[in-house]
C-alpha atoms as a PDB file:
ATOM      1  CA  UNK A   1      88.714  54.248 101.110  1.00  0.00           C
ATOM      2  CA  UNK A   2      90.677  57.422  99.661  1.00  0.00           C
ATOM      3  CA  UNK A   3      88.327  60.421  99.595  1.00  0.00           C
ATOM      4  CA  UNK A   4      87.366  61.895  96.509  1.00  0.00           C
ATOM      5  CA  UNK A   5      89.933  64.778  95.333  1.00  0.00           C
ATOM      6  CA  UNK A   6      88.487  68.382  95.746  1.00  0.00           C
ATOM      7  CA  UNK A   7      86.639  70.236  92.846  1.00  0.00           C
ATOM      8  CA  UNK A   8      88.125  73.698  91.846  1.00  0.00           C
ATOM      9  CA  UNK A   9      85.431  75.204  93.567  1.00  0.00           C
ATOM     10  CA  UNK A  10      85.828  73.327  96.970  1.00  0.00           C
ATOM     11  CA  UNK A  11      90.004  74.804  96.189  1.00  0.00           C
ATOM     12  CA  UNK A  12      89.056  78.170  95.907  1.00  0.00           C
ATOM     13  CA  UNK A  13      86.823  78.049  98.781  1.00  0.00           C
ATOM     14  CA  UNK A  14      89.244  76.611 101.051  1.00  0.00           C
ATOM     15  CA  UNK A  15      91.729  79.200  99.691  1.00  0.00           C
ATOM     16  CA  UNK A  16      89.365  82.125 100.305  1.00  0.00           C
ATOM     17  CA  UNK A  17      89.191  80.647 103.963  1.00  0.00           C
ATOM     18  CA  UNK A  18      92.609  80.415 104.497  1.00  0.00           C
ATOM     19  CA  UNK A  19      93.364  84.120 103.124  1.00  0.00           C
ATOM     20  CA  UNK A  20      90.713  85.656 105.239  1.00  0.00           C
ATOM     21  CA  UNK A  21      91.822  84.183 108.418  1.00  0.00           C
ATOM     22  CA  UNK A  22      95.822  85.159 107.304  1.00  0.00           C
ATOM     23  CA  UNK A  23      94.018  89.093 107.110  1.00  0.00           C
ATOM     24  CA  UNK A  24      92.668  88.566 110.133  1.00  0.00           C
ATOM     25  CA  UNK A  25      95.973  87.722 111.872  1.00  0.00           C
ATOM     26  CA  UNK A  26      97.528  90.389 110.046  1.00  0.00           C
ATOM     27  CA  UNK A  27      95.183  93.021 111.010  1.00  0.00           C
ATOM     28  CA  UNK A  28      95.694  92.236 114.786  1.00  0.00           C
ATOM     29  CA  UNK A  29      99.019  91.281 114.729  1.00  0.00           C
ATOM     30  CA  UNK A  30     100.907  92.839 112.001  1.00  0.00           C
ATOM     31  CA  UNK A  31     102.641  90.991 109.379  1.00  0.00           C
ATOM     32  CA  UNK A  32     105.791  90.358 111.760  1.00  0.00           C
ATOM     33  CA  UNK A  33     104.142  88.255 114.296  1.00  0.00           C
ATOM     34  CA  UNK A  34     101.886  86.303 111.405  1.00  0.00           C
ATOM     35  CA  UNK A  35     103.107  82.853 111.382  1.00  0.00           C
ATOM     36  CA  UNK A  36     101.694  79.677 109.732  1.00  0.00           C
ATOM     37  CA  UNK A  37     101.606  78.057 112.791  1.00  0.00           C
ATOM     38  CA  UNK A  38      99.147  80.831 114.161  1.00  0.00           C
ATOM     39  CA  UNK A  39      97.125  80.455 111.514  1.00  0.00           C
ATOM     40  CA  UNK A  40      97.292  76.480 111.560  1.00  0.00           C
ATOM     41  CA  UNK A  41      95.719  77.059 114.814  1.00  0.00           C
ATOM     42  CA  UNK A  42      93.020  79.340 114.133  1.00  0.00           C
ATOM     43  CA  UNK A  43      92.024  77.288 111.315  1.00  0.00           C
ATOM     44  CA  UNK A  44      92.245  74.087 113.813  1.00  0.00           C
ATOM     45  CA  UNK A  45      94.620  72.133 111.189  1.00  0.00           C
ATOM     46  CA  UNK A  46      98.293  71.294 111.158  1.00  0.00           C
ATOM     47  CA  UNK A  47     100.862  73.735 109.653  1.00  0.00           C
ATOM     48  CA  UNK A  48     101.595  71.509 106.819  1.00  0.00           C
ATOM     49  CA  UNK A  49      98.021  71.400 105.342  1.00  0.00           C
ATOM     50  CA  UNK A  50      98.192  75.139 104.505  1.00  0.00           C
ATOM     51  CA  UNK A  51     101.319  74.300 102.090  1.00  0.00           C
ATOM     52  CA  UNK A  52      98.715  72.097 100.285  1.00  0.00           C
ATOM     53  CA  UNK A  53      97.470  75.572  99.127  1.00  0.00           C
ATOM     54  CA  UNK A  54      99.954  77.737  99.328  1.00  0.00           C
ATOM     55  CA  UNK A  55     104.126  77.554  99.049  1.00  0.00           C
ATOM     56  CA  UNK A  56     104.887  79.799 101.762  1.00  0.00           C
ATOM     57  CA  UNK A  57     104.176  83.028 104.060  1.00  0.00           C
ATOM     58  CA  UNK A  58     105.303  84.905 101.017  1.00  0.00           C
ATOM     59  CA  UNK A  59     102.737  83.548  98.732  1.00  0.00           C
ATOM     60  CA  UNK A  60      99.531  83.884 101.308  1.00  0.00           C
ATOM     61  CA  UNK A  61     101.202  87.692 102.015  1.00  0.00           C
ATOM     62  CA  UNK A  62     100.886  88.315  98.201  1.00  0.00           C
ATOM     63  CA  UNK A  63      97.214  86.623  97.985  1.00  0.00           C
ATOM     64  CA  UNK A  64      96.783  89.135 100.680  1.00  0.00           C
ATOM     65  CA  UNK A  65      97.815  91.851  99.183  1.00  0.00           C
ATOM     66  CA  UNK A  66      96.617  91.107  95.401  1.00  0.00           C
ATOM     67  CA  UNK A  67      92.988  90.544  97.049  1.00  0.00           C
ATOM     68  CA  UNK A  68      93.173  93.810  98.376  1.00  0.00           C
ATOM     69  CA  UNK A  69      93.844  95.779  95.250  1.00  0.00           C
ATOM     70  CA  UNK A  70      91.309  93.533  93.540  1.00  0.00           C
ATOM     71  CA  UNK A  71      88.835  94.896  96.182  1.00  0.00           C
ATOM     72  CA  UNK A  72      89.636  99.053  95.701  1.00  0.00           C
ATOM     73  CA  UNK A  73      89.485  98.546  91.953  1.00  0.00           C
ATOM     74  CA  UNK A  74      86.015  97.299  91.814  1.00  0.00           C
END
């Protein structure tokens, strides 16, 4: 039985996971050495499922960094 598709909500929280583990990375690692794979792992799911969310390491970099300014302006 198919599960029941994800509310916006449930999205957004799963997105808000994903980005704070990607900062995480970053922070320790630098951009350079962040790879989807790396974070695949830390999130204990398979590379692909993070495209579900997001297009590419471009688009989680930019989440990134448009969280951040969100952050100093409030």
């Amino acid at each position: 039985m198919p599960r029941k598709p994800r509310t916006a909500e449930q999205l957004n929280e799963v997105k808000e996971e994903i980005l704070g583990h990607a900062l995480d990375i970053i922070q320790e690692r630098g951009f350079e050495r962040f790879t989807m794979r790396r974070l695949a792992s830390r999130l204990g799911v398979e590379a692909v499922t993070i495209y579900r969310y997001y297009k590419s390491e471009d688009h989680i970099y930019l989440a990134v960094l448009t969280k951040g300014f969100q952050l100093l302006h409030e």
